[in-house]
Protein backbone atom coordinates (compact mmCIF):
# COMPACT_ATOMS: atom_id res chain seq x y z
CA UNK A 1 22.08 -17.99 -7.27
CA UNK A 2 24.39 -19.42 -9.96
CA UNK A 3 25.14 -17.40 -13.53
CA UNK A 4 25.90 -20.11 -15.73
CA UNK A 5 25.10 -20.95 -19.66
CA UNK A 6 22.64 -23.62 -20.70
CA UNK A 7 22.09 -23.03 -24.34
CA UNK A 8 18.97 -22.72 -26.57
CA UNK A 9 19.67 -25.08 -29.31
CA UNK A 10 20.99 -28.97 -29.13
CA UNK A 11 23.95 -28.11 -31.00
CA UNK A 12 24.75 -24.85 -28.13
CA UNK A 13 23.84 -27.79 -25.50
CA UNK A 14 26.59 -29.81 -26.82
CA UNK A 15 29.16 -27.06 -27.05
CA UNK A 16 28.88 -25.80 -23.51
CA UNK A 17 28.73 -29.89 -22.11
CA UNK A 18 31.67 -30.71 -23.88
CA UNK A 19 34.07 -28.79 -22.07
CA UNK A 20 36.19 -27.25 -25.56
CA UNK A 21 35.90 -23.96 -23.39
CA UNK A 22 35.19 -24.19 -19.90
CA UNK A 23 31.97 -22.34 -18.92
CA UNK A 24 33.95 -20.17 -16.57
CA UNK A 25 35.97 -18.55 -19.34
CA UNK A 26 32.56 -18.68 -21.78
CA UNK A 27 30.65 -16.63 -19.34
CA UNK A 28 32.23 -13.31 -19.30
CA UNK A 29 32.73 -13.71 -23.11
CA UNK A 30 29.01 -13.77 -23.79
CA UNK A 31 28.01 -11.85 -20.99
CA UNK A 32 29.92 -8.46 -21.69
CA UNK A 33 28.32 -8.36 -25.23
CA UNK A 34 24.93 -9.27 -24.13
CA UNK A 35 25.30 -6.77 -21.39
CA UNK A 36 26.66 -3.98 -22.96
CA UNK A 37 24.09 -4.36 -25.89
CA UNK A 38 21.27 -4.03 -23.46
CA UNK A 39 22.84 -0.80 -21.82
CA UNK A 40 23.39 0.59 -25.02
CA UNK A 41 19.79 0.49 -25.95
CA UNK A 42 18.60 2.14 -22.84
CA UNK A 43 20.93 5.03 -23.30
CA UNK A 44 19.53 5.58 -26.55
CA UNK A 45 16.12 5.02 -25.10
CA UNK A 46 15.13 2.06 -27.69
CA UNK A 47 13.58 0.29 -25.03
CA UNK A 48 11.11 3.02 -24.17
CA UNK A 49 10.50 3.63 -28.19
CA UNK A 50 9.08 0.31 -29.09
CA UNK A 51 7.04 -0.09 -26.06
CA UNK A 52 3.83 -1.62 -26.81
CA UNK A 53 4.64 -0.81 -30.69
CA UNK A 54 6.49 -2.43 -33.74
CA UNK A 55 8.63 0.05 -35.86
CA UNK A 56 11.00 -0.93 -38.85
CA UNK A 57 14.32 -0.01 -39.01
CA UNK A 58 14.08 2.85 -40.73
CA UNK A 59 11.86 4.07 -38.49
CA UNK A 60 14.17 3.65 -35.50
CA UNK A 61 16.93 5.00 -37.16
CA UNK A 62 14.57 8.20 -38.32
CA UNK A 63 13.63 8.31 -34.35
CA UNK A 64 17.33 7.78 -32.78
CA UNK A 65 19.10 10.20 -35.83
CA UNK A 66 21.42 6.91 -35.48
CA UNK A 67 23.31 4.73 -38.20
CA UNK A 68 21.31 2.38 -40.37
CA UNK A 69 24.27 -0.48 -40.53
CA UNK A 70 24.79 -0.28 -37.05
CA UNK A 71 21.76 0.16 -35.62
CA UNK A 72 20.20 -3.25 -37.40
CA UNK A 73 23.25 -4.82 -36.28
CA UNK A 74 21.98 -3.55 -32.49
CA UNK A 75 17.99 -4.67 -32.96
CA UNK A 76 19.17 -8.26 -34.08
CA UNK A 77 21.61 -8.81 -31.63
CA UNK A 78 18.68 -8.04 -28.89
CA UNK A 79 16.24 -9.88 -31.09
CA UNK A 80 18.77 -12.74 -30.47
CA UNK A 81 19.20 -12.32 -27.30
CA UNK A 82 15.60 -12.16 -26.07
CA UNK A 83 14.59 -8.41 -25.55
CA UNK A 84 13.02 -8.11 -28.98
CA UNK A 85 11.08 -9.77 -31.26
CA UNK A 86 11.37 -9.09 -35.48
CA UNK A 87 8.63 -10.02 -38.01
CA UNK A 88 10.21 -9.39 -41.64
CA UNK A 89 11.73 -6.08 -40.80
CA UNK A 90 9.23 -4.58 -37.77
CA UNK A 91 10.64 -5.05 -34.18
CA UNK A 92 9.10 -4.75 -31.04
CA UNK A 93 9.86 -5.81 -27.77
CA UNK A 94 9.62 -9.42 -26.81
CA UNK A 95 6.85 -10.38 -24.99
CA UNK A 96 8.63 -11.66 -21.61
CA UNK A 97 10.13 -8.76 -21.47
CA UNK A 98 7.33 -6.75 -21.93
CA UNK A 99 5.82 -8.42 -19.13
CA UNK A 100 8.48 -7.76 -16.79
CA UNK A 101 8.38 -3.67 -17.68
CA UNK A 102 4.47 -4.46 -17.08
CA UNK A 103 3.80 -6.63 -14.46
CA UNK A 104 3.70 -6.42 -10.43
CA UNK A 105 7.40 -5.21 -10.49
CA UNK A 106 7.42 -3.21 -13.60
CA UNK A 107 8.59 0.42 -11.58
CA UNK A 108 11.19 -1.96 -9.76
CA UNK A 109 12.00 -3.54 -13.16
CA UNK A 110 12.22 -0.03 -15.12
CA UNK A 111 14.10 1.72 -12.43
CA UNK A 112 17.17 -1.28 -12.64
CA UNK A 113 17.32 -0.63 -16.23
CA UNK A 114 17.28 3.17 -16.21
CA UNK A 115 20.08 2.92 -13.05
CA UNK A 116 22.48 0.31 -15.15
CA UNK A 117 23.93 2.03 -17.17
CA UNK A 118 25.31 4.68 -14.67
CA UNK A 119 26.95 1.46 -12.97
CA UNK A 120 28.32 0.77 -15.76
CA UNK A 121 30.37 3.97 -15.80
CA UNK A 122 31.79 3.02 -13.04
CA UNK A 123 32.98 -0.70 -13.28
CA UNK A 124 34.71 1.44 -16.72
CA UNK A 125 37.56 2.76 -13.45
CA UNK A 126 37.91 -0.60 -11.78
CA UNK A 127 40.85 -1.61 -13.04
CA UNK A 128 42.44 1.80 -11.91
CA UNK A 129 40.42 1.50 -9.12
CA UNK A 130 41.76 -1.99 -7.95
CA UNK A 131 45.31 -0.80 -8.51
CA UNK A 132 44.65 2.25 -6.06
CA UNK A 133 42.06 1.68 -4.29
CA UNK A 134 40.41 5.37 -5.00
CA UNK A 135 37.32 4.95 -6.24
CA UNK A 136 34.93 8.48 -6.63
CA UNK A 137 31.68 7.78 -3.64
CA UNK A 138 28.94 8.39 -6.08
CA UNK A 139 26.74 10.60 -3.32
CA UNK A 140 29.21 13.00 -3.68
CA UNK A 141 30.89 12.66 -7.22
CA UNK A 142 27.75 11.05 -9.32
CA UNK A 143 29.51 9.46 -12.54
CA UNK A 144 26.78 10.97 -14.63
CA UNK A 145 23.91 13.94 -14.53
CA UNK A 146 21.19 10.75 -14.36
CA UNK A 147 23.02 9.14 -11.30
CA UNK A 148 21.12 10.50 -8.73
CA UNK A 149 17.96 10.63 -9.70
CA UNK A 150 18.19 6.71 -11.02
CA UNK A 151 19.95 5.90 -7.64
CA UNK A 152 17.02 7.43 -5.74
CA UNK A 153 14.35 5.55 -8.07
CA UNK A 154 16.22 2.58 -7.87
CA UNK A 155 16.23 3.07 -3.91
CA UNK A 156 12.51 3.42 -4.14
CA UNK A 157 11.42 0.76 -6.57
CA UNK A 158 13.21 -2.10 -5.60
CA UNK A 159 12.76 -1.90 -1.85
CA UNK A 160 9.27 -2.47 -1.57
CA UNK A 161 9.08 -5.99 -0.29
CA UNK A 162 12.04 -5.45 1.43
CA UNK A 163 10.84 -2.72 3.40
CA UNK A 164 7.50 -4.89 4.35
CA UNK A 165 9.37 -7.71 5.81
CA UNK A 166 11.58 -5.28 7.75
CA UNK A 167 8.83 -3.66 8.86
CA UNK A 168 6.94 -6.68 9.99
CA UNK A 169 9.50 -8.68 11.52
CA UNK A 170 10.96 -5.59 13.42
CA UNK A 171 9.54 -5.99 17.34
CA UNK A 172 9.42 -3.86 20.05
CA UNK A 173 8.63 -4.29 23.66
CA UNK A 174 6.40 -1.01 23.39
CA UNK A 175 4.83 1.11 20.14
CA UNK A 176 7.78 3.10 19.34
CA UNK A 177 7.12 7.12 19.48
CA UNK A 178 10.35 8.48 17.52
CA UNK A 179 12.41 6.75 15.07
CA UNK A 180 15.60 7.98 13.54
CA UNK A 181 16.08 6.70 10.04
CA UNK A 182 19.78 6.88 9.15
CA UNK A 183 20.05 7.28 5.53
CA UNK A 184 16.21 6.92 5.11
CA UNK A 185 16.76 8.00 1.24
CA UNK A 186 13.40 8.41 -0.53
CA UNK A 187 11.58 8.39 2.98
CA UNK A 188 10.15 4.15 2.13
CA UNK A 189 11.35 3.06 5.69
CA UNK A 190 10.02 5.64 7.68
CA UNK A 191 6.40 6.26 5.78
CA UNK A 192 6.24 1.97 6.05
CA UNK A 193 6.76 2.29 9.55
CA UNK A 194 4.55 5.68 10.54
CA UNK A 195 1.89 3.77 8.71
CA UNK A 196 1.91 0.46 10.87
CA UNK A 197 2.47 3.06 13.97
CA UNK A 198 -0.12 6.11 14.22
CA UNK A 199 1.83 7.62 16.90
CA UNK A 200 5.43 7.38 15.25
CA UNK A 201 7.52 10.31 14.34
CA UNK A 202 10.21 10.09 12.26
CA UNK A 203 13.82 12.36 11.89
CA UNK A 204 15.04 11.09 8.49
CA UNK A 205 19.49 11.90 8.01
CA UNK A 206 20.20 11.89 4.34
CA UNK A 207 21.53 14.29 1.86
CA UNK A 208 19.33 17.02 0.34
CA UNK A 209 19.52 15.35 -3.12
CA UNK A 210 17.44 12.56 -1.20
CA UNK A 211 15.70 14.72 1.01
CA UNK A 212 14.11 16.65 -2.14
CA UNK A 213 13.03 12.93 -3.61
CA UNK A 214 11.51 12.18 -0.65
CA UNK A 215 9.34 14.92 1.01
CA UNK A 216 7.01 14.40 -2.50
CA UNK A 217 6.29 10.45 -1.15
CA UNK A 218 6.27 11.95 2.40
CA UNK A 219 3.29 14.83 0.97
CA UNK A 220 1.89 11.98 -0.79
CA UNK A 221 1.32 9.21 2.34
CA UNK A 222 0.06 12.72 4.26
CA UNK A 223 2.57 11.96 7.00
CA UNK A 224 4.20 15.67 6.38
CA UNK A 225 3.46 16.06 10.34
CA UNK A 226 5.15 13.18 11.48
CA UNK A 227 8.46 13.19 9.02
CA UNK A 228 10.99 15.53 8.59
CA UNK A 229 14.40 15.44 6.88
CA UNK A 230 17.74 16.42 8.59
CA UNK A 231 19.99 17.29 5.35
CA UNK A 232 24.05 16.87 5.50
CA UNK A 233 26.77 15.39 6.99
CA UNK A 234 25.82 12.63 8.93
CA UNK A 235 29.53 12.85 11.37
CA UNK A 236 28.66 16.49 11.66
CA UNK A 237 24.74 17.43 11.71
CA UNK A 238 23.07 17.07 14.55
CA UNK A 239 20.75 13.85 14.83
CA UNK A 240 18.90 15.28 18.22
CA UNK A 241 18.42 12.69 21.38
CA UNK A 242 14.95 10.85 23.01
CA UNK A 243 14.62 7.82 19.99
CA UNK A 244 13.34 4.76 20.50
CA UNK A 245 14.18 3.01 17.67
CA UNK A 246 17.23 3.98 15.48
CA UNK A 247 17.55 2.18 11.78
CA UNK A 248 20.39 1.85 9.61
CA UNK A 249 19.25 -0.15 6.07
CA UNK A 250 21.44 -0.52 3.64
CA UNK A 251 23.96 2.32 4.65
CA UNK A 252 27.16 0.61 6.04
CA UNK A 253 28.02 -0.76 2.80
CA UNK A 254 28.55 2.69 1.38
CA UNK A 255 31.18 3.27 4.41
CA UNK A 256 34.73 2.16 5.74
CA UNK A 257 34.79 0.15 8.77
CA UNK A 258 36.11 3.25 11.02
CA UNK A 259 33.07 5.11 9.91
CA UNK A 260 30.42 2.37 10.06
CA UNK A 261 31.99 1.94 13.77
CA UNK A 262 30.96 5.71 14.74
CA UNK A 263 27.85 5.92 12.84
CA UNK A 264 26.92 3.19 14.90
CA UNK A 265 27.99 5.06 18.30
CA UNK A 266 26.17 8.07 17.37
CA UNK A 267 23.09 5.96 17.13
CA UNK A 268 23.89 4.71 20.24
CA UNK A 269 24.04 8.47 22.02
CA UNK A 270 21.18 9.25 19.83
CA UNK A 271 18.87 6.49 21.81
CA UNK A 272 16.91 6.60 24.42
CA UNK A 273 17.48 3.96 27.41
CA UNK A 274 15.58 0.98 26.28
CA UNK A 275 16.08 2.20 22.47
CA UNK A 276 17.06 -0.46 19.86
CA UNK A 277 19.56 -0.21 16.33
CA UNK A 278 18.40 -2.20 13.93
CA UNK A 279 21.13 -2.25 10.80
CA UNK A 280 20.15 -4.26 7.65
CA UNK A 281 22.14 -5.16 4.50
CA UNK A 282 23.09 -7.77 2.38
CA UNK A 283 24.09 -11.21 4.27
CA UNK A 284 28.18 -11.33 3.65
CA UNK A 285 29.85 -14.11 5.00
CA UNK A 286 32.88 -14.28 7.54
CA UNK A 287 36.27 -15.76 6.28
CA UNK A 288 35.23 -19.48 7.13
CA UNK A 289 32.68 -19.49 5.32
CA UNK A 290 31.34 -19.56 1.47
CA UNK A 291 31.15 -16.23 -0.38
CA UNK A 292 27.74 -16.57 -2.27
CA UNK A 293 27.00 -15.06 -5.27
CA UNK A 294 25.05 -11.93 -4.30
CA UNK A 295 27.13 -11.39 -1.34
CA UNK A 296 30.27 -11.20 -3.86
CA UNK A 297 28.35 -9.43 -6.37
CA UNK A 298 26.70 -6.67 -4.03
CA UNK A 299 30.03 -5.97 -2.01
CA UNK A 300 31.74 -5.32 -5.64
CA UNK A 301 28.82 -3.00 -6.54
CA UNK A 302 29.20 -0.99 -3.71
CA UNK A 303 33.09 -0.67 -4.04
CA UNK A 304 32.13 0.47 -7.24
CA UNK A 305 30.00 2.93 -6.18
CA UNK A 306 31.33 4.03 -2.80
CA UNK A 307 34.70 2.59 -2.63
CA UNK A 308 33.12 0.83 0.68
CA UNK A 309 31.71 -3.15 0.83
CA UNK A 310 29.25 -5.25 1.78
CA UNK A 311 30.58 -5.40 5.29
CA UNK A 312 30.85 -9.22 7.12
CA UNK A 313 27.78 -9.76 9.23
CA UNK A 314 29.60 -11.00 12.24
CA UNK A 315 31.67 -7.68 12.10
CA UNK A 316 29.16 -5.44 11.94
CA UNK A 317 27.23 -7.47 14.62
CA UNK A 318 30.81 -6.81 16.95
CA UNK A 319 30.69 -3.31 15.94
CA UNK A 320 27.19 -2.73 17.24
CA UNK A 321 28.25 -5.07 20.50
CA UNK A 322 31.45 -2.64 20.73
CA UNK A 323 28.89 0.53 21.06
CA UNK A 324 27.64 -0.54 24.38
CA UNK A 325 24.75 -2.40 22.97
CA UNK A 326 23.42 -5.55 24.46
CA UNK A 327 21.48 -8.84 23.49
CA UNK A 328 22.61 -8.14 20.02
CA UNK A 329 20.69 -10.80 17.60
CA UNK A 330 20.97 -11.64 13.86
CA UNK A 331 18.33 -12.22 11.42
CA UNK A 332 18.87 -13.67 8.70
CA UNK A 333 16.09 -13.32 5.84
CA UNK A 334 16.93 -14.56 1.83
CA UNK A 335 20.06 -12.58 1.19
CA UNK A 336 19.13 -10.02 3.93
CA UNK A 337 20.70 -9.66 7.68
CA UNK A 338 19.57 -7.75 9.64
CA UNK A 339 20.90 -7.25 13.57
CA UNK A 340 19.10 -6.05 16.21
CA UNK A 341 20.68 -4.19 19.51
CA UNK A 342 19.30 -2.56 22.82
CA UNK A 343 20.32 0.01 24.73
CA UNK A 344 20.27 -0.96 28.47
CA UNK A 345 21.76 2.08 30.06
């Protein structure tokens, strides 16, 4: 993926090919205004007001108790950059994006929205946070009251296809009977795999903000019998023994290396003999090779949130080797890896 400008117009077309600013110093320029104009209106909820409606500008204003002046200067920006659509002085939103907040992936496209602007709040510290290197790990210090419960709808919505290719291409020499789902969040991972396995029991290790968002999806896919939620620490509750299959998706990027390293150990104790890790997260390259874009731009999202990274694949792939782990394998699928180890012993 490559975030460049193209321009709408022939004159815009022009601009941008003949090099009187370079692209690279354009971009940020018309991104942060675009961007923050978009986050603005779904604080205020303007978004969620003119869905599948036009209203005038008076009637907006009337609706957000907001300035007149300022908030037509807000509904034509967004009418110029392609979230809304104005007829005279009636705005709605545009139909593309309409689509998108209605179509296969609308929850997945609503729940990015609604979680954006809490990122935002916290790329506001990164200059401080660069300098230092302290950053606030949002599972314990949420930059807003909405944090969570975005992060958690986020977690669900946008992992859906995800979690059905994990879940397919995951093998095992035998039906597993008892899965330990490491930072199993809203419960997706382990009702996806109880479903494909009718004798699979799952211990899901998460905090109890998660553990309260997820036993209503665990009620819901009647698997109440089969998973259960350890809440707390995960370096000081205890994770019980006998698994055959222990999963870690997208959790080492919200740790340091010393603490990815012993997560992965206690997996390791965790397991039964002939028990497999499976750890997936973003695909981040090692130092002789290209940095992509979403390997660069998830590993400075999760600094952002955690103060962690997207951690190198071939590291994490030692770390797991380091554990006592054998035949250790990577997978890599889109922007995914995921690595696969067995316990022999």
């Amino acid at each position: 993926m490559r975030v460049g400008l193209k321009g709408e117009s022939v004159a815009e077309k022009l601009f941008i090919a003949s090099g009187m600013l370079p692209e690279k110093a354009l971009l940020p320029f018309f991104t942060t205004v675009v961007s923050n104009a978009v986050l603005t209106a779904q604080r205020l909820d303007l978004f969620t007001l003119l869905a599948d409606k036009s209203l005038s500008t008076d009637e907006i204003v009337e609706k957000l108790d907001s300035d007149h002046h300022a908030t037509k200067v807000l509904l034509e920006a967004l009418t110029a950059f392609g979230y809304l659509d104005r007829e005279k002085d009636l705005f709605k939103l545009n139909g593309e994006f309409q689509k998108s907040l209605n179509g296969r992936m609308s929850e997945a496209a609503k729940s990015i929205m609604q979680f954006a602007p809490d990122i935002a709040r916290n790329f506001e510290k990164l200059d401080e946070a660069v300098k230092t290197g302290a950053v606030d790990n949002m599972h314990f210090n949420p930059s807003t009251p909405t944090c969570w419960p975005n992060y958690l709808s986020f977690l669900k919505n946008v992992s859906e296809d995800g979690t059905k290719s994990l879940v397919k291409t995951t093998r095992f020499s035998n039906p597993p009977l008892k899965m330990l789902d490491v930072a199993g969040g809203p419960a997706q991972y382990s009702i996806a795999f109880c479903k494909k396995y009718a004798d699979l029991k799952a211990t899901i290790l998460d905090l109890p903000e998660a553990a309260a968002a997820g036993r209503p999806e665990i009620e819901h896919a009647g698997l109440t019998d089969r998973i259960s939620y350890v809440e707390g620490d995960f370096f000081k509750s205890d994770w019980g023994s006998g698994y055959d299959f222990a999963l870690l998706s997208n959790i080492l990027h919200a740790l340091p290396e010393e603490q990815c390293q012993l997560l992965i150990n206690r997996a390791f104790e965790a397991l039964k003999p002939g028990g497999i890790i499976v750890t997936n997260d973003v695909d981040f390259p090692s130092e002789d090779e290209p940095i992509d874009f979403m390997a660069g731009w998830s590993s400075l999202l999760y600094f952002t949130m955690t103060g962690a990274r997207t951690h190198p694949t071939q590291s994490v792939k030692a770390w797991i080797a380091l554990a006592g782990f054998t035949n250790v394998k990577i997978t890599k699928a889109r922007t995914s890896a995921r690595i696969v180890g067995h316990k022999t012993q």
